[in-house]
N, C-alpha and C. Protein backbone atom coordinates (compact mmCIF):
# COMPACT_ATOMS: atom_id res chain seq x y z
N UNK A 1 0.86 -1.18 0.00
CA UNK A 1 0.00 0.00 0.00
C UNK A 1 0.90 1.24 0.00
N UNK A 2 0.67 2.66 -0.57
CA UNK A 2 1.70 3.43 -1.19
C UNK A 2 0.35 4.40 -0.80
N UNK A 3 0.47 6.15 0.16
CA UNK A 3 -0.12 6.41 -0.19
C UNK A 3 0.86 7.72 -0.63
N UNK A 4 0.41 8.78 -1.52
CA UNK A 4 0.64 9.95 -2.18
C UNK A 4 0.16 11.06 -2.14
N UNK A 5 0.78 11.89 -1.24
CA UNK A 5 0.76 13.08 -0.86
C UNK A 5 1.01 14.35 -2.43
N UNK A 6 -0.06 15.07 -3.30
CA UNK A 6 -0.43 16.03 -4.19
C UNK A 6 0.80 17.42 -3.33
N UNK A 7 1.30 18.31 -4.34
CA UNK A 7 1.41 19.35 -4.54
C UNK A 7 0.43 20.59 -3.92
N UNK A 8 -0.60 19.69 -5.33
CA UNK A 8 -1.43 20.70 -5.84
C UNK A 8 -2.54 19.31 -5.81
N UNK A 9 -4.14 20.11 -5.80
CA UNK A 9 -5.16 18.86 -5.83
C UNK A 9 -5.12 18.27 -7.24
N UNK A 10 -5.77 17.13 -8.08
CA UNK A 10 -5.96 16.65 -9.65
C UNK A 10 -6.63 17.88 -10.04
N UNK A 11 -7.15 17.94 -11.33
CA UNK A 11 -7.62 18.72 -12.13
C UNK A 11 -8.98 17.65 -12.97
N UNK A 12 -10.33 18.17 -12.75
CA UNK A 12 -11.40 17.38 -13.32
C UNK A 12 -12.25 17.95 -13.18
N UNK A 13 -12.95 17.54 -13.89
CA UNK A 13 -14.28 18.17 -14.48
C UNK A 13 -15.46 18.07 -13.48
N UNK A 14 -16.35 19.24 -12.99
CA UNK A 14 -17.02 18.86 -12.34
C UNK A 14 -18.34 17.97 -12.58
N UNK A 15 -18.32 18.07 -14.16
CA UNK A 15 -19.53 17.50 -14.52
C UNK A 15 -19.40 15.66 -14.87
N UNK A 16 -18.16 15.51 -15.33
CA UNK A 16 -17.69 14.36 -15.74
C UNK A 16 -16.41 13.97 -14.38
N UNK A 17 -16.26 13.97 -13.33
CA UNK A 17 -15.05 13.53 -13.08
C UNK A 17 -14.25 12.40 -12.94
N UNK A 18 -13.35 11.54 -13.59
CA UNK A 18 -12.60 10.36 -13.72
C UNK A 18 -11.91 10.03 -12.79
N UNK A 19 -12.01 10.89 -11.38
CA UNK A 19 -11.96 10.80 -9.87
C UNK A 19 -12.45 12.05 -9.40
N UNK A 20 -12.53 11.71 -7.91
CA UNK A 20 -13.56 12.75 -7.10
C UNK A 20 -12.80 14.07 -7.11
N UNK A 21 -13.47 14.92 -7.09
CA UNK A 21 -13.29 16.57 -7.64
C UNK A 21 -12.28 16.72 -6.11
N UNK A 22 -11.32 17.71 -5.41
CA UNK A 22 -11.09 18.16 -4.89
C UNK A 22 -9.63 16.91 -3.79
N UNK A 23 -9.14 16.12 -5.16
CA UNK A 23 -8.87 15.12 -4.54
C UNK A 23 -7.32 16.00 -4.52
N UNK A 24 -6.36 15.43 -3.13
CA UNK A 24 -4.85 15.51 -3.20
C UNK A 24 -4.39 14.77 -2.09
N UNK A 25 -4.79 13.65 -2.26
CA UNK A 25 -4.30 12.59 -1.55
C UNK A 25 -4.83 11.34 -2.32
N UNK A 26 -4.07 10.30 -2.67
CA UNK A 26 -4.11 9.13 -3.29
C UNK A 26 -3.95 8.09 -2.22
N UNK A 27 -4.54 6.65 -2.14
CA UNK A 27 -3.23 5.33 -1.79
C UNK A 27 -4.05 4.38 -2.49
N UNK A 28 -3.23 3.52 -2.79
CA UNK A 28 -3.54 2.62 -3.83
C UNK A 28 -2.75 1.43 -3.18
N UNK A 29 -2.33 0.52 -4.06
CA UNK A 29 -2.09 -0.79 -4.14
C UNK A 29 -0.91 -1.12 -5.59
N UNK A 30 -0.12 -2.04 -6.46
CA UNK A 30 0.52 -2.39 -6.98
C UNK A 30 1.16 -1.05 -7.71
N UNK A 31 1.97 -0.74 -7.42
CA UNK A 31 2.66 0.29 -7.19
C UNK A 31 3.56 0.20 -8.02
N UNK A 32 4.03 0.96 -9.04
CA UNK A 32 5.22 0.93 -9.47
C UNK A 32 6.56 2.31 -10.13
N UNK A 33 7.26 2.67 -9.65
CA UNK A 33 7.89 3.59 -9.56
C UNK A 33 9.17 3.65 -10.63
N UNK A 34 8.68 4.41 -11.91
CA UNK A 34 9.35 4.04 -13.27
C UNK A 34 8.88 5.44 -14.26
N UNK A 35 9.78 5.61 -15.18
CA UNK A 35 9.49 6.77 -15.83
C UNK A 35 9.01 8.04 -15.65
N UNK A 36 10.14 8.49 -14.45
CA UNK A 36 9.25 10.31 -13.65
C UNK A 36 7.85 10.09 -12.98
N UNK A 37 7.71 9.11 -12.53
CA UNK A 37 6.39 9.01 -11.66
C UNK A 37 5.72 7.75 -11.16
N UNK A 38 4.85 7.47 -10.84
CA UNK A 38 4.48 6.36 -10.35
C UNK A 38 3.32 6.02 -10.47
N UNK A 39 3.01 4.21 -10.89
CA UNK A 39 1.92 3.85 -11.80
C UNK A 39 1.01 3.19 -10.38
N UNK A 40 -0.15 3.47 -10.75
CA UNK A 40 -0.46 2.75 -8.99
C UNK A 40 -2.02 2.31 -9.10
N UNK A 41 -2.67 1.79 -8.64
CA UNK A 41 -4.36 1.36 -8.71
C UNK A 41 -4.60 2.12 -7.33
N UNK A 42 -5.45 3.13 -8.06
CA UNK A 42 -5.81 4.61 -6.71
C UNK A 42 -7.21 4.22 -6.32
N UNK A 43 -7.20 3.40 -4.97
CA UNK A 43 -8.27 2.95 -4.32
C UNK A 43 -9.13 3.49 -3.26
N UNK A 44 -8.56 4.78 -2.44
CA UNK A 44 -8.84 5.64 -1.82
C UNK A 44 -8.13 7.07 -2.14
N UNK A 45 -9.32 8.10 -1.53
CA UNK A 45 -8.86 9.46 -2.03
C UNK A 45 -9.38 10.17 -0.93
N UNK A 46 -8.83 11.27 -0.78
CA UNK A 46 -8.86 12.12 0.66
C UNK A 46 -8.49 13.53 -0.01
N UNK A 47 -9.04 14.57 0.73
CA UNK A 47 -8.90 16.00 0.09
C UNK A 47 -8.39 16.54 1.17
N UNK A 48 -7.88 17.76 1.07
CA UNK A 48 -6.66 18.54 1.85
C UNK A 48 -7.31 18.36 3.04
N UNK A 49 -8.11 17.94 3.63
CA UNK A 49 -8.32 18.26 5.40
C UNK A 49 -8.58 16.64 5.54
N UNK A 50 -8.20 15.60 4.45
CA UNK A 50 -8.22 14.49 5.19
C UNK A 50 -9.72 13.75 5.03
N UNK A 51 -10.53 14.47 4.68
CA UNK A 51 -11.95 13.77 4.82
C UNK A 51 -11.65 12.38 3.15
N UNK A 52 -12.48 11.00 3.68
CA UNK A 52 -12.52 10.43 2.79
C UNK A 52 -13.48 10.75 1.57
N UNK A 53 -12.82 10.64 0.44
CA UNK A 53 -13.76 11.24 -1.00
C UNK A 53 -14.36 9.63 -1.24
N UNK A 54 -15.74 9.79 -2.30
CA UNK A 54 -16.44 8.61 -2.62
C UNK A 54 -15.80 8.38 -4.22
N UNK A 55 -15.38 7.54 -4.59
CA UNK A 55 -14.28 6.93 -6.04
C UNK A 55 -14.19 5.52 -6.20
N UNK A 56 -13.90 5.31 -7.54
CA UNK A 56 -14.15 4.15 -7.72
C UNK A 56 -12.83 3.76 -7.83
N UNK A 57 -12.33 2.19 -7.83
CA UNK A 57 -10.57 2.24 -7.97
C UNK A 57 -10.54 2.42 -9.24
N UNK A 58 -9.05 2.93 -9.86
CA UNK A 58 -9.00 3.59 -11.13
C UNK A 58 -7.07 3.35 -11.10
N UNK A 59 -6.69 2.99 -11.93
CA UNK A 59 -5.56 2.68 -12.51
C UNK A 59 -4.82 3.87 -13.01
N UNK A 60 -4.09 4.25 -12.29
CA UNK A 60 -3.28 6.40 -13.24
C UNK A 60 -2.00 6.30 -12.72
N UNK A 61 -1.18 7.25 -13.31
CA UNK A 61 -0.21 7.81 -13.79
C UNK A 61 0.41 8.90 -12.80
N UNK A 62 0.63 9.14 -12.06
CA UNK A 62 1.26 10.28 -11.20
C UNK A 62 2.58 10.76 -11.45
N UNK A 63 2.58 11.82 -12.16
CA UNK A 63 4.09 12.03 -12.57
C UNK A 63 4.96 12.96 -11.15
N UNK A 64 6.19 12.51 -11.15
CA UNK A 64 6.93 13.45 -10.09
C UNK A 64 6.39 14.45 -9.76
N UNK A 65 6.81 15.36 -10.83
CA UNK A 65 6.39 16.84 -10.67
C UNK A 65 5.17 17.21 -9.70
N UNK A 66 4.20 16.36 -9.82
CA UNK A 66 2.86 16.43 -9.10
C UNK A 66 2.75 16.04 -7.38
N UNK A 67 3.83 15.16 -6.93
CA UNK A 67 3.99 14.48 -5.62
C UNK A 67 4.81 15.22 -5.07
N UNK A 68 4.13 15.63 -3.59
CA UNK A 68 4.40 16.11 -2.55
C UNK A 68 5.91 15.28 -2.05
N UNK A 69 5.16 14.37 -1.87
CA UNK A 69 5.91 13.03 -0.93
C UNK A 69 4.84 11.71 -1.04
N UNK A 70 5.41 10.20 -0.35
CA UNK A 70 4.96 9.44 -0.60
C UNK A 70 5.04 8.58 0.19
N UNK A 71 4.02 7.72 1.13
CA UNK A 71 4.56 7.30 2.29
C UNK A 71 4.12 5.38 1.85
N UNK A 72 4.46 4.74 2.08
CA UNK A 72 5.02 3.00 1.59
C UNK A 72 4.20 2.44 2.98
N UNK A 73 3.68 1.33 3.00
CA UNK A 73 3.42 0.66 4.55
C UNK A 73 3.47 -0.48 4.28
């Protein structure tokens, strides 16, 4: 389990979103850390004060640039 601490929150649409609007916190599961970022199945999501967001798991791309930090358990 890997979770991932945002910069900055994702960027999505409020009408369509491909995860929950106001998200900047990730943790996921099969994790892999390759090509400026890290590939991960994002199974929970949390917004800057921590509250849990409602999402479905979703398979993405997190490039460096975008990660705070990243904590492993």
């Amino acid at each position: 389990m890997v979770t991932v601490y945002l910069k900055m929150r994702f960027f999505t649409f409020k009408d369509a979103p491909h995860l929950p609007p106001n998200t900047s916190v990730v943790s996921g599961s099969e994790a892999e850390w390759a090509n400026g970022g890290i590939t991960l199945t994002a199974e929970k999501f949390f917004n800057d004060d921590g509250k849990a967001l409602d999402g479905k798991p979703l398979r993405m791309f997190i490039p460096t640039s975008k990660i705070d930090h990243a904590v492993t358990e």
